[in-house]
N, C-alpha and C. Protein backbone atom coordinates (compact mmCIF):
# COMPACT_ATOMS: atom_id res chain seq x y z
N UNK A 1 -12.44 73.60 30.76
CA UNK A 1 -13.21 74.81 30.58
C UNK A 1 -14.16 74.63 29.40
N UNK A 2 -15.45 74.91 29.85
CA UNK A 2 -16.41 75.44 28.50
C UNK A 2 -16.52 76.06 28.01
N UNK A 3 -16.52 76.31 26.34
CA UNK A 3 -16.45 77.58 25.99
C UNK A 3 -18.22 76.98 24.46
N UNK A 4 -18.78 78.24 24.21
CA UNK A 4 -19.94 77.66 23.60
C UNK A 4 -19.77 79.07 22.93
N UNK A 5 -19.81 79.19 21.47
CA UNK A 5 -19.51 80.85 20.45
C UNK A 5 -20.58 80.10 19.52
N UNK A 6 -22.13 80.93 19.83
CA UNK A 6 -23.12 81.04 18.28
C UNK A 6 -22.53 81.80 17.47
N UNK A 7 -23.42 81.57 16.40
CA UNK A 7 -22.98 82.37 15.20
C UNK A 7 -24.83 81.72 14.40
N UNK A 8 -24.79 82.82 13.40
CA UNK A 8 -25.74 82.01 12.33
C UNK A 8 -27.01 83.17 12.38
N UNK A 9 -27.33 84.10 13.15
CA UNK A 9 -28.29 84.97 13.50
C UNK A 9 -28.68 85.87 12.13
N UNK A 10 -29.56 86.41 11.97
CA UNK A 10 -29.91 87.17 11.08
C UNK A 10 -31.44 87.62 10.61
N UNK A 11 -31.80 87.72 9.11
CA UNK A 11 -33.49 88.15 9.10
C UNK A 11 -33.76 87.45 8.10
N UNK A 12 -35.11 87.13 8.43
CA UNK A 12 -35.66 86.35 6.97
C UNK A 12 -37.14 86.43 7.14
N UNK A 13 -37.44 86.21 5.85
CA UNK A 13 -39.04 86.58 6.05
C UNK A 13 -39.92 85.15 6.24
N UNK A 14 -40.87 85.68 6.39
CA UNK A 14 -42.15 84.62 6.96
C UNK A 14 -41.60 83.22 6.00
N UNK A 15 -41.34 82.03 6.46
CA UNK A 15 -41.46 81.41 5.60
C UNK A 15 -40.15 80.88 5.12
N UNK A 16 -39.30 81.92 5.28
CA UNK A 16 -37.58 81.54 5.19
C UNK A 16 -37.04 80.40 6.18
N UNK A 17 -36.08 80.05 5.99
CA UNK A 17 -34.99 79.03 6.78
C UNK A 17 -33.42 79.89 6.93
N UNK A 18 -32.97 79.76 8.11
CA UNK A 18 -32.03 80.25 9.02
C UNK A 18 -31.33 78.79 9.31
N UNK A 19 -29.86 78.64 9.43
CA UNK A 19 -29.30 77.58 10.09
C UNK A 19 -28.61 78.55 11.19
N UNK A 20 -28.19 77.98 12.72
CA UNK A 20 -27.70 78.65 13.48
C UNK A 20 -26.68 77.76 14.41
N UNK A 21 -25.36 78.08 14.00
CA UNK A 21 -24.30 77.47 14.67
C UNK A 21 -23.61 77.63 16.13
N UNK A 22 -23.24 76.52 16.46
CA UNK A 22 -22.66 76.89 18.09
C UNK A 22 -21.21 75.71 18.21
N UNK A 23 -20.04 76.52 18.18
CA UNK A 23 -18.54 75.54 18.41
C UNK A 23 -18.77 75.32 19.86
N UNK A 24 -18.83 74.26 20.04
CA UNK A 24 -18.59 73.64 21.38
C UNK A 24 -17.10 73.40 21.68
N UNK A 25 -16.03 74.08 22.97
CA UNK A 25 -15.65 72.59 23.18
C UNK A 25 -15.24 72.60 24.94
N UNK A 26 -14.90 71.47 25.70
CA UNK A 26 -15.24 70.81 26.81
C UNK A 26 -14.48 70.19 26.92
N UNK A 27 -14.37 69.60 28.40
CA UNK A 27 -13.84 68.07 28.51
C UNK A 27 -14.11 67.30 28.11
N UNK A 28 -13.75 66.02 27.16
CA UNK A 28 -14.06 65.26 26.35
C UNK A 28 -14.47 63.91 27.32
N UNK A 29 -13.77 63.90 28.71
CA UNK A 29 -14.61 62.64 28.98
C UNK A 29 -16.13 63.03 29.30
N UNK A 30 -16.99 63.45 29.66
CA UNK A 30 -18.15 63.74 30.07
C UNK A 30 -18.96 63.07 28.38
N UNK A 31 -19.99 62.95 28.60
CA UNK A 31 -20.61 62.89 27.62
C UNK A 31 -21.75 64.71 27.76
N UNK A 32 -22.04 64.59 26.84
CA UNK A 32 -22.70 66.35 26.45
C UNK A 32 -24.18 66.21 26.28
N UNK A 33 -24.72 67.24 26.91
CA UNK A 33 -25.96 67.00 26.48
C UNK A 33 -26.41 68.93 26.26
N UNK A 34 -26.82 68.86 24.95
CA UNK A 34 -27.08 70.05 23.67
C UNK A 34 -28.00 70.97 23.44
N UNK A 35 -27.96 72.19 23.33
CA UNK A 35 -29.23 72.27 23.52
C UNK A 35 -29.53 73.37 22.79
N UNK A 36 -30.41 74.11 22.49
CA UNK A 36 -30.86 75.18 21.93
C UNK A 36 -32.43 76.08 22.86
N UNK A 37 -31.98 77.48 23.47
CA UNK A 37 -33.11 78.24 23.71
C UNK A 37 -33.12 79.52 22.92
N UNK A 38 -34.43 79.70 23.09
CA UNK A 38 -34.78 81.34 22.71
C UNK A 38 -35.80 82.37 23.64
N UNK A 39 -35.32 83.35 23.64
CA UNK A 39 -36.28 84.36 23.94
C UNK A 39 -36.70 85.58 23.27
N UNK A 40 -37.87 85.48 23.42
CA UNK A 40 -38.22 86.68 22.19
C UNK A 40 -38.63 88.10 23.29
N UNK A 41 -38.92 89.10 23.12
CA UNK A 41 -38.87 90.24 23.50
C UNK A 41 -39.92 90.65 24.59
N UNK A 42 -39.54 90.51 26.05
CA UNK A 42 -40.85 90.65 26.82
C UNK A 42 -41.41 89.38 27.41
N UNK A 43 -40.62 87.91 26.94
CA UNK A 43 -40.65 86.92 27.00
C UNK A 43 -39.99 86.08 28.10
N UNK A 44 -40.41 85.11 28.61
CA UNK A 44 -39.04 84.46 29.21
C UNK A 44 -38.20 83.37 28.60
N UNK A 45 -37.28 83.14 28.62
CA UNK A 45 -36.84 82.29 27.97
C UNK A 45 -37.00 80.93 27.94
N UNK A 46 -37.24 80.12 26.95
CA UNK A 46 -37.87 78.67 26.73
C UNK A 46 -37.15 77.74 25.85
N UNK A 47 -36.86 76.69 26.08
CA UNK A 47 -36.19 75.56 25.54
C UNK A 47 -37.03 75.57 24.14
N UNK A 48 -35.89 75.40 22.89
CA UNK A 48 -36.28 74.67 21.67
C UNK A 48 -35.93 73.65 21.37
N UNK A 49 -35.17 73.38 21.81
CA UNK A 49 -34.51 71.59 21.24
C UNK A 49 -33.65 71.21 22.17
N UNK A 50 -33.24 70.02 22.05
CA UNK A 50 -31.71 69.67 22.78
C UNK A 50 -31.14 67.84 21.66
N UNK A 51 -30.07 67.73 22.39
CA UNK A 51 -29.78 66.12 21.56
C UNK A 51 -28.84 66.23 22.46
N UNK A 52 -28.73 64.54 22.95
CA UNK A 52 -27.92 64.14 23.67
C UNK A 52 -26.87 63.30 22.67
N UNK A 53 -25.82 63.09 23.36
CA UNK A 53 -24.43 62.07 22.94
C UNK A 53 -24.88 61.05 22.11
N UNK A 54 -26.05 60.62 22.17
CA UNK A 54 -26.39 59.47 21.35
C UNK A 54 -27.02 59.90 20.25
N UNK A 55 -27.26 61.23 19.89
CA UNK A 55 -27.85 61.70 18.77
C UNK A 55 -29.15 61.66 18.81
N UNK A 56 -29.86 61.42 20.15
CA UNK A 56 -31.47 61.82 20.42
C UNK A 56 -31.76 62.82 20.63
N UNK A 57 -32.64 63.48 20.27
CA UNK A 57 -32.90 64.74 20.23
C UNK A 57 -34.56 64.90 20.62
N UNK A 58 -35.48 66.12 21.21
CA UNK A 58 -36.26 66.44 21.94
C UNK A 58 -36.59 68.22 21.24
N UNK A 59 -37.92 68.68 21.22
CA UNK A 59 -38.24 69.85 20.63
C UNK A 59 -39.51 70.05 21.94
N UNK A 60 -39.25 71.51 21.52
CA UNK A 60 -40.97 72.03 21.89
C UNK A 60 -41.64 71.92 21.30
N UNK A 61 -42.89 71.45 21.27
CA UNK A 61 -44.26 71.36 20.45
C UNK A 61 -44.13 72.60 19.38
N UNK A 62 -43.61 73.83 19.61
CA UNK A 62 -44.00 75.02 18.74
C UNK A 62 -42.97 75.10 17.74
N UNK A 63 -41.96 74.14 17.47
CA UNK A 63 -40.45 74.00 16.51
C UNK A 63 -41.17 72.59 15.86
N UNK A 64 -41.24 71.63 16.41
CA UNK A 64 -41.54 70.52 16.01
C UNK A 64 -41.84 70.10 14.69
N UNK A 65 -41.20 69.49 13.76
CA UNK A 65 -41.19 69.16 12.68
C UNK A 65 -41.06 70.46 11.58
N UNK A 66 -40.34 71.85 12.17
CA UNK A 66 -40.04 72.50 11.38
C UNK A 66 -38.37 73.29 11.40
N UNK A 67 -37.84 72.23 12.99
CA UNK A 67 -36.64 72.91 13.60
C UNK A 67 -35.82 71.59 13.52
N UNK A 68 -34.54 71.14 13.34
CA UNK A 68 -33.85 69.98 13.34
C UNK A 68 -32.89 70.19 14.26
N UNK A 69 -32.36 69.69 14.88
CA UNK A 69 -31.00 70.22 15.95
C UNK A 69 -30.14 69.17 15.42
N UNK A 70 -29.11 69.18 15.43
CA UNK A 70 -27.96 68.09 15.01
C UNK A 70 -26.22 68.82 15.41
N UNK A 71 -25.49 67.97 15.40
CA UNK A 71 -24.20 67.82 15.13
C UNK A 71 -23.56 67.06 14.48
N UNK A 72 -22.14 68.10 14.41
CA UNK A 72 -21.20 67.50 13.13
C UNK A 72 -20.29 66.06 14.28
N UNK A 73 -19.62 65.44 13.37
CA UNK A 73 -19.15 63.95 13.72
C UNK A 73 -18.49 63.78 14.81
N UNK A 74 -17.93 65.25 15.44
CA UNK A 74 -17.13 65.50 16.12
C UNK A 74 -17.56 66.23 17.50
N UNK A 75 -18.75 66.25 17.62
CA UNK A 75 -19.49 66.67 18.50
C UNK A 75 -18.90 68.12 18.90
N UNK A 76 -18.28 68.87 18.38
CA UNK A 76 -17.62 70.29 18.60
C UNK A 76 -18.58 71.32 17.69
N UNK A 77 -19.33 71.05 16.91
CA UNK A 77 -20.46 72.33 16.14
C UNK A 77 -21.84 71.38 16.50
N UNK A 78 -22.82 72.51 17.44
CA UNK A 78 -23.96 72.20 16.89
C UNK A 78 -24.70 73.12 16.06
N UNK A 79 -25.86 72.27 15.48
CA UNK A 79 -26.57 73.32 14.85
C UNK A 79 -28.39 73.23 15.06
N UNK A 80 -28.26 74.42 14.37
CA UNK A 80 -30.28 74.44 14.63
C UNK A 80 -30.87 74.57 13.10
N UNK A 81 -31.53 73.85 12.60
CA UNK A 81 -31.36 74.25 11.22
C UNK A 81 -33.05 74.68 11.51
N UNK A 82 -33.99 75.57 11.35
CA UNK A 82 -34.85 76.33 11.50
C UNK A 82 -35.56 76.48 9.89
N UNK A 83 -36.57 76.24 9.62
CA UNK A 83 -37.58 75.77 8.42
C UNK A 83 -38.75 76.48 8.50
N UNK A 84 -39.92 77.19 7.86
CA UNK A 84 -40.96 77.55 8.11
C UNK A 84 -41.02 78.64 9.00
N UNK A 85 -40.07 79.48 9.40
CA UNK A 85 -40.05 80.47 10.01
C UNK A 85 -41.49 81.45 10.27
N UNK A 86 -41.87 81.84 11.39
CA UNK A 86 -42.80 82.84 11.16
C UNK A 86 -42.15 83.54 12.78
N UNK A 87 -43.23 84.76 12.47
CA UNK A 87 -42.55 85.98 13.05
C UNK A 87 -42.76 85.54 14.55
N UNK A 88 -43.16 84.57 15.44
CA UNK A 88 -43.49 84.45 16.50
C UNK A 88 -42.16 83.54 16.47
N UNK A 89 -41.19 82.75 15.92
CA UNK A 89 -39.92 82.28 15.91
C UNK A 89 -38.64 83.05 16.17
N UNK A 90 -39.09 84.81 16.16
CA UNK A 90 -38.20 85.61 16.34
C UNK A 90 -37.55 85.82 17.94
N UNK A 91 -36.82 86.15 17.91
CA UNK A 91 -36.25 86.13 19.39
C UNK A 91 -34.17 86.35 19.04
N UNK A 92 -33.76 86.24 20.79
CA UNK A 92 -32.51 85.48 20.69
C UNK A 92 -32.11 84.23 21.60
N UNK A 93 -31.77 83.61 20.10
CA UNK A 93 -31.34 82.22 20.31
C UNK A 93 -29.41 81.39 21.43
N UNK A 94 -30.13 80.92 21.95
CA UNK A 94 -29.20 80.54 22.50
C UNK A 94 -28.45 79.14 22.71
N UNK A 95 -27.30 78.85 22.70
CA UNK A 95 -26.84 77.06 22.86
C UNK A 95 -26.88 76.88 24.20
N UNK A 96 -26.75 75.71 24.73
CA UNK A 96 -26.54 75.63 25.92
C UNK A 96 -25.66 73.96 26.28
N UNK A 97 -25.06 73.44 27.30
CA UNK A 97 -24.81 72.46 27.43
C UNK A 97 -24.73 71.94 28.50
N UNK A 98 -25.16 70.72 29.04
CA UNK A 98 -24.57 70.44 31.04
C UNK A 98 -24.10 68.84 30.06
N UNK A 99 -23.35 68.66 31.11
CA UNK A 99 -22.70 66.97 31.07
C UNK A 99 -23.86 66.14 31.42
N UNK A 100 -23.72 65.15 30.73
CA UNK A 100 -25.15 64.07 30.92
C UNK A 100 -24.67 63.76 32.47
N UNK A 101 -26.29 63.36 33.11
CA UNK A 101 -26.04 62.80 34.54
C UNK A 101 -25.72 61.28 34.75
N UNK A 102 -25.13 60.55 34.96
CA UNK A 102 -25.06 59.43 34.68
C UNK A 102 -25.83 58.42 34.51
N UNK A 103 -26.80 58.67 35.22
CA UNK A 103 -28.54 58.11 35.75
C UNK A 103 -29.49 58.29 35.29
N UNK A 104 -29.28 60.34 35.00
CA UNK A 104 -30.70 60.27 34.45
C UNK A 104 -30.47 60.84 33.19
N UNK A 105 -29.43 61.28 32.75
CA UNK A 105 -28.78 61.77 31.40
C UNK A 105 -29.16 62.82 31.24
N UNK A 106 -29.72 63.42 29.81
CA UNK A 106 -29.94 64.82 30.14
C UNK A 106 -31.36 65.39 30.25
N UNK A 107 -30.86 66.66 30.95
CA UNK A 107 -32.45 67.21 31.14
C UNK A 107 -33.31 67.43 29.98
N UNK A 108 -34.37 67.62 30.46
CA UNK A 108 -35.37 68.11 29.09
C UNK A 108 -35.37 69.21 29.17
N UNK A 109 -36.21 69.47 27.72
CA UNK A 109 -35.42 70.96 27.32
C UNK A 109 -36.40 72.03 28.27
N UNK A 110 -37.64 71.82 28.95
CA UNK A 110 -37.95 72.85 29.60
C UNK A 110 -37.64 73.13 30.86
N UNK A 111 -36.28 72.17 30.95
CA UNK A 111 -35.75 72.56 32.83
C UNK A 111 -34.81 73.32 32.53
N UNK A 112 -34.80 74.99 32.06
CA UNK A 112 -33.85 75.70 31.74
C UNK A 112 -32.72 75.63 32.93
N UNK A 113 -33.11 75.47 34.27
CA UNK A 113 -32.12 75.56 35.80
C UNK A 113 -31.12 74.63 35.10
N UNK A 114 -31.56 73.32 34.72
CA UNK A 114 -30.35 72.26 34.99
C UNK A 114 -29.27 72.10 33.27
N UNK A 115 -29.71 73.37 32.96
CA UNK A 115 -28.45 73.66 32.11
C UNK A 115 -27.42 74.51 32.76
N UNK A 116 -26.13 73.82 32.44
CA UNK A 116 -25.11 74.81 33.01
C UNK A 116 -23.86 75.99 32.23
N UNK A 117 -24.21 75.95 31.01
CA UNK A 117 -22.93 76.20 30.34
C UNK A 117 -23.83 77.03 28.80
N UNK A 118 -23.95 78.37 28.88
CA UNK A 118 -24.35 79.27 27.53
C UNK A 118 -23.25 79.34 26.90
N UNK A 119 -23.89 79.75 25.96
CA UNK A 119 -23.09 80.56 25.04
C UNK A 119 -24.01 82.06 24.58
N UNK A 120 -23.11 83.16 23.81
CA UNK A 120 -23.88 84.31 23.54
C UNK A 120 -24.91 84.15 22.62
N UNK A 121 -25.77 85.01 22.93
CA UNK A 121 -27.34 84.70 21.81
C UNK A 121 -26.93 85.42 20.82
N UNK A 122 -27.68 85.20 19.74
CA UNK A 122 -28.02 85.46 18.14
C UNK A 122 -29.19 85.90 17.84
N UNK A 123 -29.15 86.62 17.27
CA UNK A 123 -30.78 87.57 17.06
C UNK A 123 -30.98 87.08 15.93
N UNK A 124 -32.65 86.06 15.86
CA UNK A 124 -32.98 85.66 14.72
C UNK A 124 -34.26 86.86 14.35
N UNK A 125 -34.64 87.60 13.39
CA UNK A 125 -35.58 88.41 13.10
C UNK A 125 -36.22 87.82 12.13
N UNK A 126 -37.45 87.67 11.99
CA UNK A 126 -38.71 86.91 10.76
C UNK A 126 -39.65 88.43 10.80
N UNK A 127 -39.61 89.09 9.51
CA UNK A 127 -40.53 89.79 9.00
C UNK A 127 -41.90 88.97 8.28
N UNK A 128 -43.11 89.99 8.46
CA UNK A 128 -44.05 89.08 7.88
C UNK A 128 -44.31 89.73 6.56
């Protein structure tokens, strides 16, 4: 069974940094592939990051070099560590996970379909 619990949500102003946590845990043989979305209000929802088992990781152009995705050693917490915040970053954030495919490993982050496994969102708020 999958189970995926964010945590880390909150407000910060233009410019602030937010870290945002997600306990993973799964069947351990599969390898995992990680992920992070958001949707902001009126929006549809869109991939921000992901990292696969090998610790590669993938962004949207609009996070890119201001969003880090990582996990701890144990592959059971990920996180989003979020930098440069501005108010168009606001939304709720979500984890996500599918088992790598054997072939083609994991999806990219804008094929929201071929994720299989949420967890509950976190309301990040950026005042300007």
């Amino acid at each position: 069974q999958v189970r995926l619990v964010s945590s880390g949500g909150g407000s910060v102003q233009a410019g602030g940094s937010l870290q945002l946590s997600c306990a993973f845990s799964g069947p351990t043989y599969y390898n995992w592939c990680m992920g992070w979305y958001r949707q902001a209000a009126g929006k549809v929802r869109e991939g921000v990051a992901r990292i696969d088992s090998t610790g590669g990781t993938m962004y949207s152009d609009s996070v890119k070099g201001r969003f880090t995705i990582s996990q701890d050693n144990t592959k059971t917490t990920l996180y989003l560590q979020m930098n440069a915040l501005n108010v168009e970053d606001a939304g709720t954030y979500y984890c996500a996970a599918v088992a790598a495919d054997t072939d083609y490993g994991c999806p990219k982050i804008h094929v929201e379909r071929l994720w299989q496994f949420w967890g509950q969102g976190v309301q990040v708020n950026v005042s300007s």
